[in-house]
Protein backbone atom coordinates (compact mmCIF):
# COMPACT_ATOMS: atom_id res chain seq x y z
CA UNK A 1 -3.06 7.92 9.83
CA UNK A 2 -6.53 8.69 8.56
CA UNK A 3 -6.88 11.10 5.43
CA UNK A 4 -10.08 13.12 5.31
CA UNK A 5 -10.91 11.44 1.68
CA UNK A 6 -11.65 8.31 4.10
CA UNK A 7 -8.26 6.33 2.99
CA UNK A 8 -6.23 4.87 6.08
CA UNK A 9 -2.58 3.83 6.57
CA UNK A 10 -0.56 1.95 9.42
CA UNK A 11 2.51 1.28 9.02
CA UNK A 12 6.31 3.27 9.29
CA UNK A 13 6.59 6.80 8.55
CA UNK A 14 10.32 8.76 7.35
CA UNK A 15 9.93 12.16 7.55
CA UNK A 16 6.18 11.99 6.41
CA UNK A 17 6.59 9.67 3.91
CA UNK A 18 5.54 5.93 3.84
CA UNK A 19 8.83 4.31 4.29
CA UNK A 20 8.78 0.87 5.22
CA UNK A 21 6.55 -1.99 6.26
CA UNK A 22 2.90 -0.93 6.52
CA UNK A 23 -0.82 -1.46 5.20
CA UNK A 24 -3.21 1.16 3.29
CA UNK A 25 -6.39 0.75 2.57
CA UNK A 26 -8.72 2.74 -0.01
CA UNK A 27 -12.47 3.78 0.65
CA UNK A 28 -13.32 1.26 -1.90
CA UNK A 29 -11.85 -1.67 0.09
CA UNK A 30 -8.80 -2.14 -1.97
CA UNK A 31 -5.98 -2.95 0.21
CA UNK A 32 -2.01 -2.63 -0.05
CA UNK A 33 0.58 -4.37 2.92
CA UNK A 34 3.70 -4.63 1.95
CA UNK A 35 6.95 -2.63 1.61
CA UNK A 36 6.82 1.03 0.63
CA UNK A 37 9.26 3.95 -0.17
CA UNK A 38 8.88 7.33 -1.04
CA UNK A 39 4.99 7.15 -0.74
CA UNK A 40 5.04 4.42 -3.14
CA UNK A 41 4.22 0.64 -3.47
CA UNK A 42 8.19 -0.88 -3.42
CA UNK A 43 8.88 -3.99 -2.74
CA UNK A 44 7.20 -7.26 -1.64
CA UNK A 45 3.48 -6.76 -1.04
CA UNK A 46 -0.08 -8.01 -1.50
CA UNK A 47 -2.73 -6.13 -3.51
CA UNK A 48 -6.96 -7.11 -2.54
CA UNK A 49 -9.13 -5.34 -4.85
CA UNK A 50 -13.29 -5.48 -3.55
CA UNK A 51 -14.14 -7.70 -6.61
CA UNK A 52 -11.84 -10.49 -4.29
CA UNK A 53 -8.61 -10.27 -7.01
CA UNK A 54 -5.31 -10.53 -5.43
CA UNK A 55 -1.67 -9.77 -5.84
CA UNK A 56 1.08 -11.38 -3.99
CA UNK A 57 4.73 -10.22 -5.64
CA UNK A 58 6.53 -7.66 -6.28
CA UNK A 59 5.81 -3.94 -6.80
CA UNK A 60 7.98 -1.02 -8.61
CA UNK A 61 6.87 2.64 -8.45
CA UNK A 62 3.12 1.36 -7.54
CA UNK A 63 3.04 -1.15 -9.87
CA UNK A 64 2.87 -4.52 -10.33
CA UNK A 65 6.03 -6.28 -11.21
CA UNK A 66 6.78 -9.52 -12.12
């Protein structure tokens, strides 16, 4: 799916919602794969940010946890 703002996602939909396994990525370069639910970061994923930071862990609500 590719949002006119130029953002991008591939991964599982459930009734139009990011459910599941699948990766976004951001106009910027930053870059989520991991689990989502409810159109939210949930679960195990990795975070990139375009400075080269990373995230590997878990994620609550779209945030970082743990």
């Amino acid at each position: 799916m590719n949002w006119a703002d130029g953002t991008s996602y591939e991964g599982n939909f459930v009734k139009k919602n990011l459910e599941g396994f699948g990766t976004y990525l951001w106009l910027d370069t930053r870059k989520f794969t991991g689990e989502w639910k409810n159109n939210q970061m949930n679960g195990t994923g990795n975070f990139s940010w375009p400075n080269g930071n990373k995230y590997e862990g878990e994620f609550v609500n779209d945030k970082k946890s743990g």
